[in-house]
C-alpha atoms as a PDB file:
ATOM      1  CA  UNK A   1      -0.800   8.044  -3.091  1.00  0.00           C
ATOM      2  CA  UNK A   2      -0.311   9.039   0.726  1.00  0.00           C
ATOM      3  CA  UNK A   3       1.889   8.681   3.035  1.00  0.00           C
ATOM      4  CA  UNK A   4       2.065   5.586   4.846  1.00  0.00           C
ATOM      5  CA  UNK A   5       4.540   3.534   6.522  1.00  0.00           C
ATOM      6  CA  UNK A   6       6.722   1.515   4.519  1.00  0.00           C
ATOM      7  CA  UNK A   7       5.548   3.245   1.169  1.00  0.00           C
ATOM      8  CA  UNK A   8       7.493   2.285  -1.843  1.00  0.00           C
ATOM      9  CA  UNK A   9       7.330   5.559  -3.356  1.00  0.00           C
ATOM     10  CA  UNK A  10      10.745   6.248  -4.605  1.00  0.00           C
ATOM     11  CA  UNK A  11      11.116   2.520  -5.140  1.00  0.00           C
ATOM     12  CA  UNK A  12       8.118   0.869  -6.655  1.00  0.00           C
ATOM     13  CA  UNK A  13       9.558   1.732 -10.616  1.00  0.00           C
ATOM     14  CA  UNK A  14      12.289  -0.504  -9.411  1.00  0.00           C
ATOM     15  CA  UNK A  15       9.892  -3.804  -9.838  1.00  0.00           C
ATOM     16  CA  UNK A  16       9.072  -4.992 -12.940  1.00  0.00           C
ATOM     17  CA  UNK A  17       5.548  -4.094 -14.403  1.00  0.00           C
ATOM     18  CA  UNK A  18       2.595  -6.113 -14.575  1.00  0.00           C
ATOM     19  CA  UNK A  19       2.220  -8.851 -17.333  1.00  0.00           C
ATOM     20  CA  UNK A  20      -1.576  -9.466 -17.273  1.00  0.00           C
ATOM     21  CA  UNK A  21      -4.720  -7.246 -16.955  1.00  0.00           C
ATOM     22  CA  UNK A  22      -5.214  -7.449 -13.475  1.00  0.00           C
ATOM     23  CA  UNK A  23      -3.117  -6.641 -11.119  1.00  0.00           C
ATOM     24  CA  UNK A  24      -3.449  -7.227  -7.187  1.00  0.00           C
ATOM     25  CA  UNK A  25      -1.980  -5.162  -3.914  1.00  0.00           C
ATOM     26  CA  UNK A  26      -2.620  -7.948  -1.528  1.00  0.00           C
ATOM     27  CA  UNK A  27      -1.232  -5.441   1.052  1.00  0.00           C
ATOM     28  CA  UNK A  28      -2.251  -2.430  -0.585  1.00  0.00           C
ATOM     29  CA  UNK A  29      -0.828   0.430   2.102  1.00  0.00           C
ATOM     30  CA  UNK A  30      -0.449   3.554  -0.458  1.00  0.00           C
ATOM     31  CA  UNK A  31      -0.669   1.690  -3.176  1.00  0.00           C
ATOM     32  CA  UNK A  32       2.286   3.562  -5.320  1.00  0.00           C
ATOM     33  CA  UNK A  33       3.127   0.260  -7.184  1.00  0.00           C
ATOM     34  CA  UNK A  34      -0.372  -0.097  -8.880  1.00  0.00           C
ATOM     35  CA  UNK A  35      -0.423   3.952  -8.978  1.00  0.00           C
ATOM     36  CA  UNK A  36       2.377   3.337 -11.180  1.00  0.00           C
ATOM     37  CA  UNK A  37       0.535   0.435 -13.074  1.00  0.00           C
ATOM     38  CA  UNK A  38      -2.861   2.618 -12.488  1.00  0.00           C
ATOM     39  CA  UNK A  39      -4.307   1.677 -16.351  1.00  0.00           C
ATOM     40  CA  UNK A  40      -4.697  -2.053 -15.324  1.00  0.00           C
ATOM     41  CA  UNK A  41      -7.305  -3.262 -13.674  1.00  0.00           C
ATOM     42  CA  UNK A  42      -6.381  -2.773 -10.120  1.00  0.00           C
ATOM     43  CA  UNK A  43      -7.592  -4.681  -7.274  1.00  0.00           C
ATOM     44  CA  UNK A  44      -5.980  -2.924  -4.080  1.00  0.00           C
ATOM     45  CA  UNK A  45      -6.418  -4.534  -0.656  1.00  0.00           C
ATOM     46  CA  UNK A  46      -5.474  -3.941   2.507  1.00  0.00           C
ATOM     47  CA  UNK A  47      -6.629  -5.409   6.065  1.00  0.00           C
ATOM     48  CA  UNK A  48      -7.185  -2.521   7.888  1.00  0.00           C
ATOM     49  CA  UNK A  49     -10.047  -0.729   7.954  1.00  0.00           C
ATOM     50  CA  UNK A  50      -8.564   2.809   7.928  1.00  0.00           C
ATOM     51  CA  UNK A  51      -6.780   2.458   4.868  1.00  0.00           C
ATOM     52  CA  UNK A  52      -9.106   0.620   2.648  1.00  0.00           C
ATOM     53  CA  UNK A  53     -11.664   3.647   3.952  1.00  0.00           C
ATOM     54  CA  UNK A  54      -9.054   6.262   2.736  1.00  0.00           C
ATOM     55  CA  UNK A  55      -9.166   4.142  -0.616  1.00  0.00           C
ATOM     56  CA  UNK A  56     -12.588   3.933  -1.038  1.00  0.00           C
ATOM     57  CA  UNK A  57     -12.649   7.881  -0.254  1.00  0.00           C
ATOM     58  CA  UNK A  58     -10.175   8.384  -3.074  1.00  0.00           C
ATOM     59  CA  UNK A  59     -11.872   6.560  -6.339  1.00  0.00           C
ATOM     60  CA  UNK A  60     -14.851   8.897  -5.481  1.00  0.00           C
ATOM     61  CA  UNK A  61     -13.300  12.067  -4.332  1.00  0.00           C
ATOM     62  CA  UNK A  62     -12.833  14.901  -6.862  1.00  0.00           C
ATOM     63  CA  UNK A  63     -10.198  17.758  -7.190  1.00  0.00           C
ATOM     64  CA  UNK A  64     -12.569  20.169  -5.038  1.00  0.00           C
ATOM     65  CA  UNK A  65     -12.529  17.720  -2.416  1.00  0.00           C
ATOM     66  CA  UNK A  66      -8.733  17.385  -1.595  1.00  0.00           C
ATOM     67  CA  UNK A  67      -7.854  21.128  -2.416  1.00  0.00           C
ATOM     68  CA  UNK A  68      -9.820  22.250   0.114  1.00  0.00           C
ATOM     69  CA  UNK A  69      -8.410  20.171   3.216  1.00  0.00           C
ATOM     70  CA  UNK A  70      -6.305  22.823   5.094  1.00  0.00           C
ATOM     71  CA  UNK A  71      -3.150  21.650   7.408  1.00  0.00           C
ATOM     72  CA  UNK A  72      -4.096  22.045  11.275  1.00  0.00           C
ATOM     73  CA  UNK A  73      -2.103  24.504  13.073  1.00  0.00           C
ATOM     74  CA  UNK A  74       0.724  23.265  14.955  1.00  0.00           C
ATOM     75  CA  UNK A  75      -0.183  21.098  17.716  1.00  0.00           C
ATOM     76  CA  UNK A  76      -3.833  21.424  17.012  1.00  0.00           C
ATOM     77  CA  UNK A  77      -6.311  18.015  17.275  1.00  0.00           C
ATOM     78  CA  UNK A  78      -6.374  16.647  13.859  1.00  0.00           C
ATOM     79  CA  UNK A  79     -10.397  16.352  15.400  1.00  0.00           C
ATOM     80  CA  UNK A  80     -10.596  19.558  15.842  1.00  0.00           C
ATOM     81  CA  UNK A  81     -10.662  20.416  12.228  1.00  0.00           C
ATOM     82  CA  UNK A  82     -13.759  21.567  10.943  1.00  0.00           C
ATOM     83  CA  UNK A  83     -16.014  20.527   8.141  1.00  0.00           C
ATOM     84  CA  UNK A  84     -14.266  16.972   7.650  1.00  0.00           C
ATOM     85  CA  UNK A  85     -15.696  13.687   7.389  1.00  0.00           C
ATOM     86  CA  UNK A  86     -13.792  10.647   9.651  1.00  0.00           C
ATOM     87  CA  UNK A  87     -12.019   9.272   6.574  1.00  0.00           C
ATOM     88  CA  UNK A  88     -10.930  13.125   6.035  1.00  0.00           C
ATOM     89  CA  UNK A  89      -9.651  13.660   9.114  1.00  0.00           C
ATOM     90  CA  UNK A  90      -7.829  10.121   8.523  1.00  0.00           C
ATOM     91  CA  UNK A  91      -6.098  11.432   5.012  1.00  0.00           C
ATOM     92  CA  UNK A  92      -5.105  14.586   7.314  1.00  0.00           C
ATOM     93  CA  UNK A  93      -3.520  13.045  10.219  1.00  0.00           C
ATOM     94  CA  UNK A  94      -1.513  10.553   7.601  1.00  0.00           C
ATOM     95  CA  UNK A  95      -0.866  13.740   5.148  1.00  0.00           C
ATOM     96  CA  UNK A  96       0.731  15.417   8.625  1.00  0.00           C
ATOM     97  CA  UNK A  97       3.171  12.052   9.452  1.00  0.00           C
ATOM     98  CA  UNK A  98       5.173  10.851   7.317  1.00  0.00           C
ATOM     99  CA  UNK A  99       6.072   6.981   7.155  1.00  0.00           C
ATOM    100  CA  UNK A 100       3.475   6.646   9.874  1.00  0.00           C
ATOM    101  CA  UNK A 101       1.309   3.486  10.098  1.00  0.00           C
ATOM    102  CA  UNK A 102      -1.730   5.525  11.482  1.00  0.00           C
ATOM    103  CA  UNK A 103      -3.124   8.311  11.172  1.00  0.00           C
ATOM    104  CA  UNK A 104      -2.108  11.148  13.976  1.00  0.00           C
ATOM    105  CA  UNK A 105      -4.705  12.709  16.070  1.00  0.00           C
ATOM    106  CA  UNK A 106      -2.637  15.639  16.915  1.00  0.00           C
ATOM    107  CA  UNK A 107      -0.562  18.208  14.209  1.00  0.00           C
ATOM    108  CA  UNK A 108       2.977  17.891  15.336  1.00  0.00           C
ATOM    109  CA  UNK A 109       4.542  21.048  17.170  1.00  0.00           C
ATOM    110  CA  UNK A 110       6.995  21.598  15.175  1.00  0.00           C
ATOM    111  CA  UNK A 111       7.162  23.358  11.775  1.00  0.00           C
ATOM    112  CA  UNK A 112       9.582  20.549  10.066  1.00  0.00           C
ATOM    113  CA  UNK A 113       6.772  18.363   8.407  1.00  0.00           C
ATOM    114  CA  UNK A 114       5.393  22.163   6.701  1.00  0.00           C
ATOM    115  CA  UNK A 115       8.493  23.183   5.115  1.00  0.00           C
ATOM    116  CA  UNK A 116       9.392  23.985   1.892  1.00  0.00           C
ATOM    117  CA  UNK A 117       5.393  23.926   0.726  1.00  0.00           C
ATOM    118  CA  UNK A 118       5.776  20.001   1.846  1.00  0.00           C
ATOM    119  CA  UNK A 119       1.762  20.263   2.271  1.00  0.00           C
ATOM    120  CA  UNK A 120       0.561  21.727  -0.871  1.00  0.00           C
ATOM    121  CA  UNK A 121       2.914  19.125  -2.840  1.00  0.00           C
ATOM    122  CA  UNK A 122       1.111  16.324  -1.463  1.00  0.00           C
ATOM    123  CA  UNK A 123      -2.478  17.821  -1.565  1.00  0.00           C
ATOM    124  CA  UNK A 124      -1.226  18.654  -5.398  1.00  0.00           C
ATOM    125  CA  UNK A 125      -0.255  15.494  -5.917  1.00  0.00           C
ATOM    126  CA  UNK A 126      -3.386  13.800  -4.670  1.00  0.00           C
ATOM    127  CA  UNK A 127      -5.648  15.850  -6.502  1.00  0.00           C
ATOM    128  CA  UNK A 128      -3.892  14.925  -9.977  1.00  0.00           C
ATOM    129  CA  UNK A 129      -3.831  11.899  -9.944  1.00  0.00           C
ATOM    130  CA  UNK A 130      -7.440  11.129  -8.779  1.00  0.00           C
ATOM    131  CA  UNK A 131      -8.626   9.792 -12.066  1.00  0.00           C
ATOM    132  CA  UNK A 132      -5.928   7.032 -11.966  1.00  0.00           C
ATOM    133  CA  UNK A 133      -8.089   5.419  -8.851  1.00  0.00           C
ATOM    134  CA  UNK A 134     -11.387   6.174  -9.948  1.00  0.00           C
ATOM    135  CA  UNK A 135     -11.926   2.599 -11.897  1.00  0.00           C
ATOM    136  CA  UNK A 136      -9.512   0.633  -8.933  1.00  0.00           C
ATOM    137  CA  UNK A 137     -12.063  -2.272  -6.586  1.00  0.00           C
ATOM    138  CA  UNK A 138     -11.115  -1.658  -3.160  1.00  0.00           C
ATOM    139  CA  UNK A 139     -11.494  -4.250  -0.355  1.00  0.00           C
ATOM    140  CA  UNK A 140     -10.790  -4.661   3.412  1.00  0.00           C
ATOM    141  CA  UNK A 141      -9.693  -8.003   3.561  1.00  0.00           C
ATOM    142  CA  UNK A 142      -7.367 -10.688   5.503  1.00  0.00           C
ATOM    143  CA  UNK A 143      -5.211 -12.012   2.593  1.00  0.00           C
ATOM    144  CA  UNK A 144      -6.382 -15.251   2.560  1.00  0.00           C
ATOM    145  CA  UNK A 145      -9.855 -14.416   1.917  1.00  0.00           C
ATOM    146  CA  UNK A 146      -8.025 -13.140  -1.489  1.00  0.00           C
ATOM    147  CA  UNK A 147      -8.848 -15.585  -4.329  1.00  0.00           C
ATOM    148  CA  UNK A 148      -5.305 -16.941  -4.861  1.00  0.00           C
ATOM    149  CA  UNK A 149      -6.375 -18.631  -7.667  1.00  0.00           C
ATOM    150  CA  UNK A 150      -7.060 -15.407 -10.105  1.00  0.00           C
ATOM    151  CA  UNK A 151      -5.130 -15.328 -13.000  1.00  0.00           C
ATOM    152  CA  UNK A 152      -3.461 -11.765 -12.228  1.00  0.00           C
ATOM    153  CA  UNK A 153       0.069  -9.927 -11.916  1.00  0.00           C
ATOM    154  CA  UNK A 154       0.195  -9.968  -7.546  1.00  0.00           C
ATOM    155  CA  UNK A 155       2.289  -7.613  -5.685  1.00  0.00           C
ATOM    156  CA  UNK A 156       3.256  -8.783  -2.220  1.00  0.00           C
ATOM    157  CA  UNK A 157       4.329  -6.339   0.343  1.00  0.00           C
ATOM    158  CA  UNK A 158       3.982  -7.612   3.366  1.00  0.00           C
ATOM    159  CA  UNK A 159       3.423  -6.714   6.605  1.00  0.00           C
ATOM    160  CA  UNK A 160       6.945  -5.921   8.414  1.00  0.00           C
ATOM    161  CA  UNK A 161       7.056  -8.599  11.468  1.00  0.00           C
ATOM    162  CA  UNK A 162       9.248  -6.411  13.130  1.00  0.00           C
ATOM    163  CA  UNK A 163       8.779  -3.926  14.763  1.00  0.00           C
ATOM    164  CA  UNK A 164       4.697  -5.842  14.309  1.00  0.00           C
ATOM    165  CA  UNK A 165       3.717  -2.933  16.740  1.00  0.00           C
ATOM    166  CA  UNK A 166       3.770  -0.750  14.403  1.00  0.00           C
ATOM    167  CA  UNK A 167       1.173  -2.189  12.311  1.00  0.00           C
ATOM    168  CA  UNK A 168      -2.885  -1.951  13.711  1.00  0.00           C
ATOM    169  CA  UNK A 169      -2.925  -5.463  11.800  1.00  0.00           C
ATOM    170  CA  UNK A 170      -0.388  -8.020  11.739  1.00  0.00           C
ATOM    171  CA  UNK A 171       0.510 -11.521   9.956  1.00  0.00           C
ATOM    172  CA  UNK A 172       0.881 -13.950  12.807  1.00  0.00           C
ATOM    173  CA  UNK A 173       2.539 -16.653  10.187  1.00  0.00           C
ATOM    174  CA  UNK A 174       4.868 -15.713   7.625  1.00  0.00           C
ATOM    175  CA  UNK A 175       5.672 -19.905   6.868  1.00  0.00           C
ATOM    176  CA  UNK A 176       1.853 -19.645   6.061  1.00  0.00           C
ATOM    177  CA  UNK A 177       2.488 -16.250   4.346  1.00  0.00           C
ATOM    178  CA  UNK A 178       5.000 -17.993   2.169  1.00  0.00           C
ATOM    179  CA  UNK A 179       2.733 -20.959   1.239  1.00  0.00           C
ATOM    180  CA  UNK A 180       0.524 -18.909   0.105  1.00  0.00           C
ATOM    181  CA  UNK A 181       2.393 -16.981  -1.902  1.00  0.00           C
ATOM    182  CA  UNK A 182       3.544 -20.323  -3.738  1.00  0.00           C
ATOM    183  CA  UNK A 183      -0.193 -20.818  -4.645  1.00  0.00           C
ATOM    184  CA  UNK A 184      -0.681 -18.159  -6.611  1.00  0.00           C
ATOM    185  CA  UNK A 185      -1.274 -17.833 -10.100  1.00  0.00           C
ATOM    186  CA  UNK A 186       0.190 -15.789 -13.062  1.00  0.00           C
ATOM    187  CA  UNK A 187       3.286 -16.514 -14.995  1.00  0.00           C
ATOM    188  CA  UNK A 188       5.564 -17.786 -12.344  1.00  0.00           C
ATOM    189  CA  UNK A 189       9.367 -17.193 -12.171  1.00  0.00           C
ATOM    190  CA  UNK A 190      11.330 -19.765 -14.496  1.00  0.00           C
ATOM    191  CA  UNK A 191      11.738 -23.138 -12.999  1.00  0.00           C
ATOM    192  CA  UNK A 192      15.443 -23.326 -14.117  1.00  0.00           C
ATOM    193  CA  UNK A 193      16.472 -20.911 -12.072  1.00  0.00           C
ATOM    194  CA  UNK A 194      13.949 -20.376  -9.564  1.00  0.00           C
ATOM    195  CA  UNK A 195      12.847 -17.337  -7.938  1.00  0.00           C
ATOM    196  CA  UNK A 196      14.850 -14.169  -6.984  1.00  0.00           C
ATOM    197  CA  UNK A 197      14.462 -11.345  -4.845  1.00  0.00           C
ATOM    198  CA  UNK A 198      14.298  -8.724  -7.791  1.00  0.00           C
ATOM    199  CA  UNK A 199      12.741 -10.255 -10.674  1.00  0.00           C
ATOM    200  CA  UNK A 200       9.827 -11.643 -10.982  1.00  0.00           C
ATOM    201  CA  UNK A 201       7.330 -12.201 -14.305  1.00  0.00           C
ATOM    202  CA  UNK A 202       3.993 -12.493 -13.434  1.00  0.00           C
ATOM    203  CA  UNK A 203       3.662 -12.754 -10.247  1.00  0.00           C
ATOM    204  CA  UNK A 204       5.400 -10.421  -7.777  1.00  0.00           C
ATOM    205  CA  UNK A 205       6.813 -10.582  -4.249  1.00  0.00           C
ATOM    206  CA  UNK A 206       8.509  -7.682  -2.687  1.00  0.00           C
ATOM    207  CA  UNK A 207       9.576  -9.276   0.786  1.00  0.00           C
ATOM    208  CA  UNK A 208      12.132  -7.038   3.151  1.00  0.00           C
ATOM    209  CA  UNK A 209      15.322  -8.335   4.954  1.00  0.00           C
ATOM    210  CA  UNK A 210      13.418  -7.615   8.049  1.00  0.00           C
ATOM    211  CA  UNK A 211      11.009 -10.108   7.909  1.00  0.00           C
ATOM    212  CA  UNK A 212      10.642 -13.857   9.369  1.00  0.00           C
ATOM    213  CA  UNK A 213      13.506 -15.828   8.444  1.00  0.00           C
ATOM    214  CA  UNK A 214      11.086 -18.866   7.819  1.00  0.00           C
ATOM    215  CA  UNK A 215       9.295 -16.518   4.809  1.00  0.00           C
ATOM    216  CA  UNK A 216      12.725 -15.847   2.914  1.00  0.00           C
ATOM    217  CA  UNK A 217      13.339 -19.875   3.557  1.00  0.00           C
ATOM    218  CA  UNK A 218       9.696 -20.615   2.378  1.00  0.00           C
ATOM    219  CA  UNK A 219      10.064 -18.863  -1.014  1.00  0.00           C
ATOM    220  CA  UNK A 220      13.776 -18.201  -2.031  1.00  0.00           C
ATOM    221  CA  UNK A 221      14.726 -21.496  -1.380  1.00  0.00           C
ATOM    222  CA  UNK A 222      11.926 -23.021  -3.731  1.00  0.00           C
ATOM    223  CA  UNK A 223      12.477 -23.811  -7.229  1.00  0.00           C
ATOM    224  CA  UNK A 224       9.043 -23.298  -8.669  1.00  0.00           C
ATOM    225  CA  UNK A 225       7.538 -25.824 -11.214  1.00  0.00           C
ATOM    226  CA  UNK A 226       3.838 -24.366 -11.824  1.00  0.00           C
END
């Protein structure tokens, strides 16, 4: 819905949809996958506190609301804008970095990220598709204080572990990560021919080929019997 690093905005068609009501973001970020599954009942999670307050902002913000945020000038303090709320200025200083993985205090100096009308588009974009988050439960939670055993399509992004700077929050243990993931419930990949990296029914992982080597291990080389 914003931008945010690691966003799987031009990707998240790619995975397969949802097969049951519910659907999960255990690592919610901008939450584009379930945006594109946004009639399900959406449970969208993420562990830091900024983004799950951006959320929250979003099921209850209206069109007036996000048409009026202005870009800062160039180089101006993204606290310096007037009239906002925290979780505004938050939106704003993501809105005004791409791919970032927090929010900018300060409007970068040069005119790059305002080209082409880039700001409108994503205020415009916002704004219509509001009503897709308004029914959405937001939470601000580590993901195992999730409730693995839900019956519920899960989508699994996790956490790059490097470069784990760039992330406020980080996972600590992928191998735990991984077990985890094997708990869950939902109509699990066939046991015949175990799980693969792009298909999954059910439940969903979308891991990257820059994380822990002992994640991959932990879940591609399972064959899964549940």
């Amino acid at each position: 819905m914003f931008e945010y690093y690691g966003t799987k905005k031009t990707i998240a068609y790619r995975y397969p949809a949802p097969t049951h009501d519910l659907l999960v973001e255990a690592f919610g970020g901008a939450g584009y996958y379930s945006l594109l599954h946004w009639d399900r009942d959406v449970w969208l999670n993420d562990r830091n506190p900024v983004i799950a307050g951006i959320w929250r902002y979003l099921t209850q913000a209206d069109r007036h609301d996000i048409l009026r945020l202005r870009p800062p000038r160039l180089g101006q303090p993204i606290t310096d804008l007037p009239g906002l709320s925290q979780v505004e200025r938050d939106l704003v200083g993501f809105l005004v970095a791409p791919s970032a993985s927090s929010p900018r205090l300060t409007a970068p100096k040069d005119h790059s990220w305002f080209s082409s009308g880039r700001w409108l588009r994503r205020i415009q974009f916002i704004a219509d598709n509001l009503h897709k988050v308004r029914h959405w439960t937001i939470t601000n939670l580590d993901y195992l204080e999730l409730p693995c055993g839900l019956r519920a399509s899960w989508f699994v992004d996790a956490l790059y572990q490097y470069p784990c700077r760039a992330y406020p929050y980080t996972i600590k243990d992928y191998a735990a990560l991984g077990e985890w993931c094997r708990n869950l419930r939902g109509e699990s990949p066939s046991s015949a021919t175990g799980p693969t990296r792009d298909n999954y029914a059910g439940v969903h992982y979308c891991m990257h080929p820059i994380d822990a080597h002992a994640l991959h291990n932990s879940l591609w080389g399972t064959k899964w019997t549940n």
